[in-house]
Structure formats: structure tokens, C-alpha cells
C-alpha atoms as a PDB file:
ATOM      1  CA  UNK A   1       0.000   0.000   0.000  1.00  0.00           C
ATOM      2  CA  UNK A   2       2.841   1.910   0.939  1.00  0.00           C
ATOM      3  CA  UNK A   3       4.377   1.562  -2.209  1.00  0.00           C
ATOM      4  CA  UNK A   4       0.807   2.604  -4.473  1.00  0.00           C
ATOM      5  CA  UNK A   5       0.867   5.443  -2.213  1.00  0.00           C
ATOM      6  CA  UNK A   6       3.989   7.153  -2.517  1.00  0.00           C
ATOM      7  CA  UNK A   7       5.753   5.925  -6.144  1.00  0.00           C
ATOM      8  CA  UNK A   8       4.931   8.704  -7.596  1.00  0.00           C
ATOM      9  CA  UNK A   9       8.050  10.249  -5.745  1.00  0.00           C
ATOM     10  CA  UNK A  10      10.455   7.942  -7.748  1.00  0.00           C
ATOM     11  CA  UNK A  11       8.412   8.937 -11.340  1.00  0.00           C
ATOM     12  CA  UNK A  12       8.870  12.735 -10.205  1.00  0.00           C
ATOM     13  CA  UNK A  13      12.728  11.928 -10.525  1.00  0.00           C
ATOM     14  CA  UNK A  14      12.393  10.424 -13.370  1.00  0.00           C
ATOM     15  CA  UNK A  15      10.435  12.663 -15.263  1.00  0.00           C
ATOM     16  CA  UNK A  16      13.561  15.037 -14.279  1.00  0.00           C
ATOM     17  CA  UNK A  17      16.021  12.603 -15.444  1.00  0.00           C
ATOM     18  CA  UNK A  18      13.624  12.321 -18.683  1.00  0.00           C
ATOM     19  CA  UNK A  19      13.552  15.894 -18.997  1.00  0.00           C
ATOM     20  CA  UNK A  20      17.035  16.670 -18.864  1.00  0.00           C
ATOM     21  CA  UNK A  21      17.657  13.987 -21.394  1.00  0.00           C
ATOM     22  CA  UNK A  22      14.983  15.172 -23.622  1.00  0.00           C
ATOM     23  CA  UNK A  23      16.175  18.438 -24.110  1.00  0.00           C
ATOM     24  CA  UNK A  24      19.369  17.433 -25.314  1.00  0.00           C
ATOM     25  CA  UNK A  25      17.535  15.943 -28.255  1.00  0.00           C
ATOM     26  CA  UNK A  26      18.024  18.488 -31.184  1.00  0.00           C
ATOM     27  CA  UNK A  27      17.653  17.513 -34.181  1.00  0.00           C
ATOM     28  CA  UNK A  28      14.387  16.386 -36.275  1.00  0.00           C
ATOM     29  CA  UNK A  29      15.267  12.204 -35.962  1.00  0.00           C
ATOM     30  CA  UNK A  30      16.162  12.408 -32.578  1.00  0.00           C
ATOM     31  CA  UNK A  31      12.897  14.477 -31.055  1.00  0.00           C
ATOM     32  CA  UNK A  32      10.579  11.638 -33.658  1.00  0.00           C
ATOM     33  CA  UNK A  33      12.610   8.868 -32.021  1.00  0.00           C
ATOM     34  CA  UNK A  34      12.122  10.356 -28.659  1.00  0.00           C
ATOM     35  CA  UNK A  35       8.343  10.742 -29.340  1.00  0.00           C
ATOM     36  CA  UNK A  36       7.784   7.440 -29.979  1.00  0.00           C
ATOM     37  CA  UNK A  37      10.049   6.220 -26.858  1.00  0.00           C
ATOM     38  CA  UNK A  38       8.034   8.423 -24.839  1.00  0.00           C
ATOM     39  CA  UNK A  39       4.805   7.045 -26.374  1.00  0.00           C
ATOM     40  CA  UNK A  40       5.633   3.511 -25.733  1.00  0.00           C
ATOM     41  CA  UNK A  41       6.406   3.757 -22.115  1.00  0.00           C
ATOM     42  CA  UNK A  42       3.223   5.948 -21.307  1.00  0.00           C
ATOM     43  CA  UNK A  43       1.525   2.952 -22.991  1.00  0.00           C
ATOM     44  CA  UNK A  44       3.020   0.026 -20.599  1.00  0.00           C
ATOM     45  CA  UNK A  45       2.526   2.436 -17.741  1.00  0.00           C
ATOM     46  CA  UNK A  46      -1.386   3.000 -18.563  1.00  0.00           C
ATOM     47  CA  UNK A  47      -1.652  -0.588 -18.715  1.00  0.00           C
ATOM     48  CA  UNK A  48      -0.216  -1.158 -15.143  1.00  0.00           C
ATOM     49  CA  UNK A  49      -2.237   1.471 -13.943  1.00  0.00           C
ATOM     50  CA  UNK A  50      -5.021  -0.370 -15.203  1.00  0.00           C
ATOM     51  CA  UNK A  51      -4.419  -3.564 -13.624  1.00  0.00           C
ATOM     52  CA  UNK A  52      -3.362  -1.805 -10.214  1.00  0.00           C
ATOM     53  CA  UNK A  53      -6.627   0.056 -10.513  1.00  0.00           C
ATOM     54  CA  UNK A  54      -7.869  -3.725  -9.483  1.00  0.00           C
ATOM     55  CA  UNK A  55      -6.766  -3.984  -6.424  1.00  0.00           C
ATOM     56  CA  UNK A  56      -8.379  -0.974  -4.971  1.00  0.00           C
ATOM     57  CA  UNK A  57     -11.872  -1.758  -6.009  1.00  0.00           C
ATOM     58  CA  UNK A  58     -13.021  -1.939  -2.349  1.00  0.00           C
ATOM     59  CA  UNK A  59     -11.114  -2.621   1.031  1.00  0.00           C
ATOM     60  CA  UNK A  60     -11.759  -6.634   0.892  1.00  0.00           C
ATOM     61  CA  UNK A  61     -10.147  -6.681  -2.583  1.00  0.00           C
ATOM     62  CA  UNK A  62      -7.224  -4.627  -1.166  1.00  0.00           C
ATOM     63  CA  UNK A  63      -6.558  -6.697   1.402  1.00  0.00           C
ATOM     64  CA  UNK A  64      -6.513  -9.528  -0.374  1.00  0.00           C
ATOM     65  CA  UNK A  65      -4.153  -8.007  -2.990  1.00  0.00           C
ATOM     66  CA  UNK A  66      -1.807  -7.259  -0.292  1.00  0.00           C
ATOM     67  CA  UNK A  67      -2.092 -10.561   1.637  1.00  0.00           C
ATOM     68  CA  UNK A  68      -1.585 -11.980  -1.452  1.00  0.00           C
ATOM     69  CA  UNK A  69       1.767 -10.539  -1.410  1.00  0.00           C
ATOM     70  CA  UNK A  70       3.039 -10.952   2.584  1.00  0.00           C
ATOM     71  CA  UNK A  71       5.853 -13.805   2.823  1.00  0.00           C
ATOM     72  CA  UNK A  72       6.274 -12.915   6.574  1.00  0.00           C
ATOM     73  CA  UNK A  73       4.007 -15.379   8.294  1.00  0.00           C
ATOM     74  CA  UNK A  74       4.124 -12.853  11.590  1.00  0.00           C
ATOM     75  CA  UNK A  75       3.127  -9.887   9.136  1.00  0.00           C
ATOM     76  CA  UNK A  76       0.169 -11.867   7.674  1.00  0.00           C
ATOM     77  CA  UNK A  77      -1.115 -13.124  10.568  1.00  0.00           C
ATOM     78  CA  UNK A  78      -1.176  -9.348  11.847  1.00  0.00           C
ATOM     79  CA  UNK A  79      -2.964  -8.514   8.947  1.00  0.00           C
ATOM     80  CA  UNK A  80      -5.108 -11.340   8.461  1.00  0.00           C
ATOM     81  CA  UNK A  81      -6.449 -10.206  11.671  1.00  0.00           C
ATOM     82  CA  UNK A  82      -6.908  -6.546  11.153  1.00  0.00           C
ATOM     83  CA  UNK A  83      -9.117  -7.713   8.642  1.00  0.00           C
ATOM     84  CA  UNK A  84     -11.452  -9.586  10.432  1.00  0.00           C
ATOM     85  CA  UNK A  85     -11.693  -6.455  12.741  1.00  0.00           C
ATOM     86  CA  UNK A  86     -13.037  -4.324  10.390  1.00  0.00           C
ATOM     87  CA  UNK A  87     -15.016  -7.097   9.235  1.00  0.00           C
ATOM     88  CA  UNK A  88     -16.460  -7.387  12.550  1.00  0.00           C
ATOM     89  CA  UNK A  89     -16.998  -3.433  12.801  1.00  0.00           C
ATOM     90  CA  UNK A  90     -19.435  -3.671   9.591  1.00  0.00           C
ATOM     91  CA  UNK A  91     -21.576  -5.895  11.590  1.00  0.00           C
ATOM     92  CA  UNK A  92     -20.586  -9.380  10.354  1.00  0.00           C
ATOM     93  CA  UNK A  93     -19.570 -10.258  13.741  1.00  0.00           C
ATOM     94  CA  UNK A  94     -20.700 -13.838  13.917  1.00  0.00           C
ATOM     95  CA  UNK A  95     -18.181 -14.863  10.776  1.00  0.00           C
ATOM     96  CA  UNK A  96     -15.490 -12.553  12.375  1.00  0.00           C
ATOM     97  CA  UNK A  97     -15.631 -14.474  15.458  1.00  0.00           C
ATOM     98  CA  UNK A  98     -15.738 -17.614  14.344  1.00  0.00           C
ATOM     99  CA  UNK A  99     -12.435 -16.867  11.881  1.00  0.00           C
ATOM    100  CA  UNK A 100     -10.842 -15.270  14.507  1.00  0.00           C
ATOM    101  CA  UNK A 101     -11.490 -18.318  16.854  1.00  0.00           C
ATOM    102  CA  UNK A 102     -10.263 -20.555  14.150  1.00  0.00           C
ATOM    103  CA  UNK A 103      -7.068 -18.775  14.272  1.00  0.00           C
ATOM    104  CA  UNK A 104      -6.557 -18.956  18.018  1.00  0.00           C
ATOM    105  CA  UNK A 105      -7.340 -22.464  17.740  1.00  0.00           C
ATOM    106  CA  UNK A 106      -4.184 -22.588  15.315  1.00  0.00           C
ATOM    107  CA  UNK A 107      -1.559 -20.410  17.236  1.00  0.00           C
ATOM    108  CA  UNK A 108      -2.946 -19.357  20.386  1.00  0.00           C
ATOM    109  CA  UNK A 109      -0.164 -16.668  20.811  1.00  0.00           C
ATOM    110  CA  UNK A 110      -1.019 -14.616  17.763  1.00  0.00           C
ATOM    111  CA  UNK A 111      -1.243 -11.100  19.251  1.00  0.00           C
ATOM    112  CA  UNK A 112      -3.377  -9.665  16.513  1.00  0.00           C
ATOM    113  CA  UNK A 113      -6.137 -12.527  17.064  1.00  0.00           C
ATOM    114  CA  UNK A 114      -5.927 -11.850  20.467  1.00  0.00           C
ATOM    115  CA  UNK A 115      -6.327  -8.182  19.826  1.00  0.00           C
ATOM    116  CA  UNK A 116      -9.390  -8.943  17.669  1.00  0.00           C
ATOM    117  CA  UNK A 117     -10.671 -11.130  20.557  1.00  0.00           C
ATOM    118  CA  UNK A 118     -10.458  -8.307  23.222  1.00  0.00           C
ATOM    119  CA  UNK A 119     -12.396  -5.831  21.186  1.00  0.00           C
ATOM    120  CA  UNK A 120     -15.337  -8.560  20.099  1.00  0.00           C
ATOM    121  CA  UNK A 121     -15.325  -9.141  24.081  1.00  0.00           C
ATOM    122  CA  UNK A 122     -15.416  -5.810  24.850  1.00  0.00           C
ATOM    123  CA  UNK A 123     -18.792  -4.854  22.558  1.00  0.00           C
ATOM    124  CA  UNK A 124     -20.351  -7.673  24.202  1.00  0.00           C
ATOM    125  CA  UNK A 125     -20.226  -5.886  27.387  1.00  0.00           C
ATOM    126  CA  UNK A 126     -22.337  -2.797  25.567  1.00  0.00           C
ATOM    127  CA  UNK A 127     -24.636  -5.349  23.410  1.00  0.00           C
ATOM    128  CA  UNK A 128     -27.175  -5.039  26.295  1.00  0.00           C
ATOM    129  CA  UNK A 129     -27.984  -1.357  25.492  1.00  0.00           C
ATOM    130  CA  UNK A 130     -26.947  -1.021  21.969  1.00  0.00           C
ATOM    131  CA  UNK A 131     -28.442  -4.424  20.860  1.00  0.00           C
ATOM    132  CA  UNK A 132     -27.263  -5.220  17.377  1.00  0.00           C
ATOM    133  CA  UNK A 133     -26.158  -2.291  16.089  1.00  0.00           C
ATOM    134  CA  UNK A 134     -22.286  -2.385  14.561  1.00  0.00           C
ATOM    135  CA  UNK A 135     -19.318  -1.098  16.237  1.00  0.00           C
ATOM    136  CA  UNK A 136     -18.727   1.267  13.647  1.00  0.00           C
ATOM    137  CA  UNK A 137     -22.141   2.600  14.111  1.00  0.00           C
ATOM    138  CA  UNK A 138     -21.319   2.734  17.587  1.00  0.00           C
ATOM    139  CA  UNK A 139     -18.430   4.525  17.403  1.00  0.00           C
ATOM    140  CA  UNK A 140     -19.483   7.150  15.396  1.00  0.00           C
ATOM    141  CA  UNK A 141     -22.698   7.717  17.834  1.00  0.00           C
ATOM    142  CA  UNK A 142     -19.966   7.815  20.618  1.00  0.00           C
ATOM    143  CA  UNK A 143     -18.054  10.355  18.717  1.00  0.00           C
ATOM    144  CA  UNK A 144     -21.159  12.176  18.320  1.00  0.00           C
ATOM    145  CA  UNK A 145     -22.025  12.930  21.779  1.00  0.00           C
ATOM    146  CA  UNK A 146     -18.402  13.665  22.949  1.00  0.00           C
ATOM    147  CA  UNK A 147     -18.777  16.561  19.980  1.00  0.00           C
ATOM    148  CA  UNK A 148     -22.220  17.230  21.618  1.00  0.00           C
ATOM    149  CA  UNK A 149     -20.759  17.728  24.787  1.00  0.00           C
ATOM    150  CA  UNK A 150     -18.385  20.005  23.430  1.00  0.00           C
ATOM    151  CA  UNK A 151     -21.197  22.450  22.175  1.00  0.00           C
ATOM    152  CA  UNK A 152     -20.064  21.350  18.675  1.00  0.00           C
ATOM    153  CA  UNK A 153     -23.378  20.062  17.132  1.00  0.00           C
ATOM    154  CA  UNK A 154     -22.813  20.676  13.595  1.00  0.00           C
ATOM    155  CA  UNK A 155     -19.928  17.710  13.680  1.00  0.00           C
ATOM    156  CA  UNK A 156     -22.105  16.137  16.354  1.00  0.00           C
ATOM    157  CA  UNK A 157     -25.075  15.601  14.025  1.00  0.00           C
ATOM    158  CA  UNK A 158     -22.455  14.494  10.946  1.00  0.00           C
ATOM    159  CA  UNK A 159     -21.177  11.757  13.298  1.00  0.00           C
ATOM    160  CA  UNK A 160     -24.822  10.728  14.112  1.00  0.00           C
ATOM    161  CA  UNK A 161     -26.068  10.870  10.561  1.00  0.00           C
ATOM    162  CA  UNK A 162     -23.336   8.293   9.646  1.00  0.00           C
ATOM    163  CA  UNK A 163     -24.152   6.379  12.423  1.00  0.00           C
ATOM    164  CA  UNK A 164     -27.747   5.991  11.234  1.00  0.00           C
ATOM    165  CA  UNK A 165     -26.225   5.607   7.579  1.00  0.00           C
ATOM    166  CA  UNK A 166     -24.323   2.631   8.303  1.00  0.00           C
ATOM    167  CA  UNK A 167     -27.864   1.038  10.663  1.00  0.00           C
ATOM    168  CA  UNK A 168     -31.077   2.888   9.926  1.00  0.00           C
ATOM    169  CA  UNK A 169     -32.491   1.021  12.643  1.00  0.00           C
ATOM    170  CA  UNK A 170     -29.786   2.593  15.693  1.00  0.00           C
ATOM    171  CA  UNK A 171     -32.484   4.242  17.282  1.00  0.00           C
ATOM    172  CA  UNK A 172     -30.171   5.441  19.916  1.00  0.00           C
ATOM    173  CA  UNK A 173     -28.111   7.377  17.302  1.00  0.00           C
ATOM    174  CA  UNK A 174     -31.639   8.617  16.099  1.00  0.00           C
ATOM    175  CA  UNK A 175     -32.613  10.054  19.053  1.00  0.00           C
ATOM    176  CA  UNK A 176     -29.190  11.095  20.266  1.00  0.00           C
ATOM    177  CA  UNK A 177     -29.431  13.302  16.433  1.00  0.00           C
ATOM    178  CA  UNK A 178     -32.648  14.480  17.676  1.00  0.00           C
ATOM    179  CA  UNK A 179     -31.672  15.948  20.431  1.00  0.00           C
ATOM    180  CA  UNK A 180     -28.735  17.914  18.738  1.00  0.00           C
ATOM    181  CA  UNK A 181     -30.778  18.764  15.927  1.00  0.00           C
ATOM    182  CA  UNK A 182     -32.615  20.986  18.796  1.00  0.00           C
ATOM    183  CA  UNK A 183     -29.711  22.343  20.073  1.00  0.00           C
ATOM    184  CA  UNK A 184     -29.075  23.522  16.078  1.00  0.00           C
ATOM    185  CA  UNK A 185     -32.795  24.858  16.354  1.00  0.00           C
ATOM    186  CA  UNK A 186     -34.077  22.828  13.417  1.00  0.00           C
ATOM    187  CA  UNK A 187     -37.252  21.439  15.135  1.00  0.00           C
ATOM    188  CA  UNK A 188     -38.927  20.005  12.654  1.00  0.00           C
ATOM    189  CA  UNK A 189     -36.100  17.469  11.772  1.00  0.00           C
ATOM    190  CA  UNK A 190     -35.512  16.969  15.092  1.00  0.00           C
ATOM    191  CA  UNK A 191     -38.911  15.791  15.506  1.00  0.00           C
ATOM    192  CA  UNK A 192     -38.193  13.377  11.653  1.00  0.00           C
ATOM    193  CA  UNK A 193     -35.197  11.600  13.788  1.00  0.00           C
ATOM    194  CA  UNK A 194     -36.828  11.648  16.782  1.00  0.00           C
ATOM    195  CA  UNK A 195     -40.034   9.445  15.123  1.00  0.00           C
ATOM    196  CA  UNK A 196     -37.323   7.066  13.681  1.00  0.00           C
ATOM    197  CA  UNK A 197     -35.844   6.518  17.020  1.00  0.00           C
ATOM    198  CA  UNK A 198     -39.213   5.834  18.332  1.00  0.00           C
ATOM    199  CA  UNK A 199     -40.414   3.635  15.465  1.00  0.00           C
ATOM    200  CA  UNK A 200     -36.962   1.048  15.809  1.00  0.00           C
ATOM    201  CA  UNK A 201     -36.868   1.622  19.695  1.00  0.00           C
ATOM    202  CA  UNK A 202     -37.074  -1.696  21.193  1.00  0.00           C
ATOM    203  CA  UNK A 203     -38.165  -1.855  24.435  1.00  0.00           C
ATOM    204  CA  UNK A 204     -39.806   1.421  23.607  1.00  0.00           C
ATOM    205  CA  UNK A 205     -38.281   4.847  24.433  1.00  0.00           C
ATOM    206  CA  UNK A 206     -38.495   5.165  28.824  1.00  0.00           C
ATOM    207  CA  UNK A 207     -41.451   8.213  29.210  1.00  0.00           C
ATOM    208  CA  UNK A 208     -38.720  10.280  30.930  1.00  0.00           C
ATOM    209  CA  UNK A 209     -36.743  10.473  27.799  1.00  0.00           C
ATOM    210  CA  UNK A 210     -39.926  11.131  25.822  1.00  0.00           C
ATOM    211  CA  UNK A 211     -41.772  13.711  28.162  1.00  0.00           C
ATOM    212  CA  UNK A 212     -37.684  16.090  28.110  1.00  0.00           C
ATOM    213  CA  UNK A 213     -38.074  15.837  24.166  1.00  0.00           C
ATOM    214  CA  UNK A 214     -41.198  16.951  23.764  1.00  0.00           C
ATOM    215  CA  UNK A 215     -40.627  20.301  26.145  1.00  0.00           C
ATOM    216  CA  UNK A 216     -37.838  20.576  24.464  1.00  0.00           C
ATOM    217  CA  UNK A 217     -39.387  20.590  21.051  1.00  0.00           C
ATOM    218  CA  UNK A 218     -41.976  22.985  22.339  1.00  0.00           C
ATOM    219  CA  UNK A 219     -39.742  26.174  22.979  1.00  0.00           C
ATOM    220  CA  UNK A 220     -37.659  25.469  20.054  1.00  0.00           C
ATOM    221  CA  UNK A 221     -40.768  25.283  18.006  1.00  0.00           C
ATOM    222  CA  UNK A 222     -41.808  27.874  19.540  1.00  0.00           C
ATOM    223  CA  UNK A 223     -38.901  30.320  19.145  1.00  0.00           C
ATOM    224  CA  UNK A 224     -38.930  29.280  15.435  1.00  0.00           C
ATOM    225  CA  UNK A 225     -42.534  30.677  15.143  1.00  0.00           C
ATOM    226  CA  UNK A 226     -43.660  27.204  14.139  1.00  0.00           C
ATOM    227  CA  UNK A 227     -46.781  27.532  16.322  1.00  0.00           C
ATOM    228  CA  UNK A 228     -48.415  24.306  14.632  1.00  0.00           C
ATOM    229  CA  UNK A 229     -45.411  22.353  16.276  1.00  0.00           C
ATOM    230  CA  UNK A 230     -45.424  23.812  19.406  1.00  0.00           C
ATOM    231  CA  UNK A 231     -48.958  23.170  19.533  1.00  0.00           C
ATOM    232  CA  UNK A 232     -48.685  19.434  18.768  1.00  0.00           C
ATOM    233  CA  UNK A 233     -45.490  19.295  20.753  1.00  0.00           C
ATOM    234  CA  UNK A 234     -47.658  20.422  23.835  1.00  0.00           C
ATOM    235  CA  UNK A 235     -50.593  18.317  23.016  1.00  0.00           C
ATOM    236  CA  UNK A 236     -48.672  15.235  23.004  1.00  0.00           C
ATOM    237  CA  UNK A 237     -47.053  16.225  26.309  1.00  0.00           C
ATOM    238  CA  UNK A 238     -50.508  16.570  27.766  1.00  0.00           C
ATOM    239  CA  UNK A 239     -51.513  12.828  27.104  1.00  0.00           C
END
């Protein structure tokens, strides 16, 4: 990766080399036969390109292009298990953990499979409030409310809105979006995520949580001049 990455240092020097070759050539033949060198080479190169273009389809293709290529046993094993992390982090955790527990079974001491092991242990201990929503997801609800807390809820509500991207059903990123979508005064979506959160919430929201959004939604609505939503917001307090 390393190498796709940063080769085009090595072409910059030789396109310098090139060039101060090139304008050495003088005369008619030379410049034609230069030309047609020059044409030649951009051809092999395009067709490289092309077939390096391959290998960075998606990140599963990549990492197979690169495994592909590791001769250290140690360095593929690391990587190998990297892999199944992120794997895991989409949300196919059950085939994670069974590939990861394959590999332990093989070479207990592997300390990427280990690695991978701690972290699949350690979103089991939050399963119990997040359910099955993916660590990614997670993550980016997590990252969410630390910008929340921070009074930044522009980047607050961009972390949730991927978080609901990546599970539609994360009700807890819904309603965490709802709140901050408040905060940004933009009631009326607030009150869109906060419907989503309450249509995938499972057991249903607690009527504590319910009751603070609706007073909340109430003066926003209300400082907005949307006096239809205040209204509502208010009558649904009321029941």
C-alpha cells in the first residue's frame, strides 16, 4: 500500500532525469525517435495502472491483494487479523468471530487474534444497550455525543447521521441526532429523527426520555414561530 501510495516520488525523478535527457535531443530524428520512446512507455505504464486500478476496487479486494503478497508469516497473521476487525466493525460479527477463533485455535499466541478477541469481548459488554447495532455505528454515535458535549453540534449531528447511515435502525443514534438537531434549532427534523428513534426503539423509548423531548421541542418550536409544532409538541405532552 505503501508503495501505491507514494511511487509517484520515484516517477517525479524520473520525469527530471527524462527531462534533462529530452532536451538534449536536437535535431528532427532524434525528437521523432524520442516521441515514440516516450509514447511507448506511457503505454506500458497505462496498462499497469489499469491492472493496479484492481486492487483498490473496495477494502476486501485490497486486502486480499496485499495478503496476497506478505511472505512474513508474523506480518500476515497481523494482517489477516486486522481484517477480520473491520469485518467485525461492519456488523458481520458472527463470521469474524468464528475466523478469529479458528485462528486462536491454530496459534494461540497470535497477538493480533488476540487483539481482535479483546475488542469482540469488549462490545459484548455494551450489546445489552446497543443491541445489534455495529461497532462502527457505535463509534461514530460515541463520537457524536463527545462533539455534543463540546457544544459542537454541527460535527455532532455528521457523526450521528453516519451512524444511522451505516444502521437505519440505531435508534439510539436517532434520538441522540434528535436531540442535537434541537440544540441547532431545526425542530422540525428533530422531531423526523426523533419518530425514527421511536419507530426502531425496542423496548420502547423510557417516558422520561420522551416527556424532556417533547418540552424541548416545544420552545424550540416555539422560538422558530412554528406555532403548529409547538402546539402538537404540547398536546402530546398533555396525554
Amino acid at each position: 500500500m505503501a508503495s501505491d501510495r507514494y511511487g509517484y516520488f520515484l516517477a517525479v525523478i524520473m520525469a527530471a532525469v527524462l527531462a534533462a535527457a529530452l532536451a538534449r535531443a536536437t535535431t528532427t530524428r532524434s525528437r521523432i525517435l524520442a516521441l515514440a520512446a516516450s509514447l511507448a512507455v506511457l503505454g506500458v505504464l497505462c496498462r499497469l495502472t489499469a491492472r493496479q486500478l484492481d486492487s483498490w476496487t473496495d477494502d476486501r479486494v485490497q486486502h486480499a491483494y496485499v495478503a496476497a503478497h506478505l511472505t512474513n508469516p508474523e506480518l500476515l497473521d497481523d494482517f489477516n487479523s486486522r481484517l477480520e476487525i473491520l469485518e467485525f466493525m461492519r456488523g458481520n460479527e458472527g463470521a469474524a468471530e468464528k475466523a478469529v477463533s479458528a485462528a486462536l485455535a491454530r496459534n494461540p499466541s497470535s497477538p493480533g487474534f488476540q487483539k481482535a478477541a479483546s475488542m469482540f469481548a469488549d462490545k459484548r459488554k455494551v450489546d445489552s444497550f446497543y443491541g445489534q447495532a455495529s461497532l462502527l455505528a457505535i463509534l461514530q454515535d460515541q463520537m457524536g455525543l463527545r462533539f455534543a458535549r463540546a457544544g459542537e453540534y454541527r460535527e455532532a449531528n455528521d457523526h450521528f447521521e453516519d451512524a444511522l447511515r451505516m444502521d437505519e435502525g440505531f435508534y439510539q443514534a436517532a434520538f441522540d441526532r434528535a436531540l442535537v438537531l434541537l440544540d441547532l434549532g431545526r425542530a422540525r427534523d428533530a422531531l423526523g429523527s426523533y419518530l425514527i428513534a421511536q419507530h426502531w426503539a425496542s423496548p420502547a423509548l423510557p417516558p422520561v426520555q420522551v416527556a424532556g423531548f417533547l418540552r424541548r421541542l416545544e420552545s424550540v418550536a416555539q422560538a422558530e414561530g412554528d406555532t403548529p409544532l409547538a402546539v402538537a409538541a404540547r398536546q402530546a405532552l398533555a396525554r
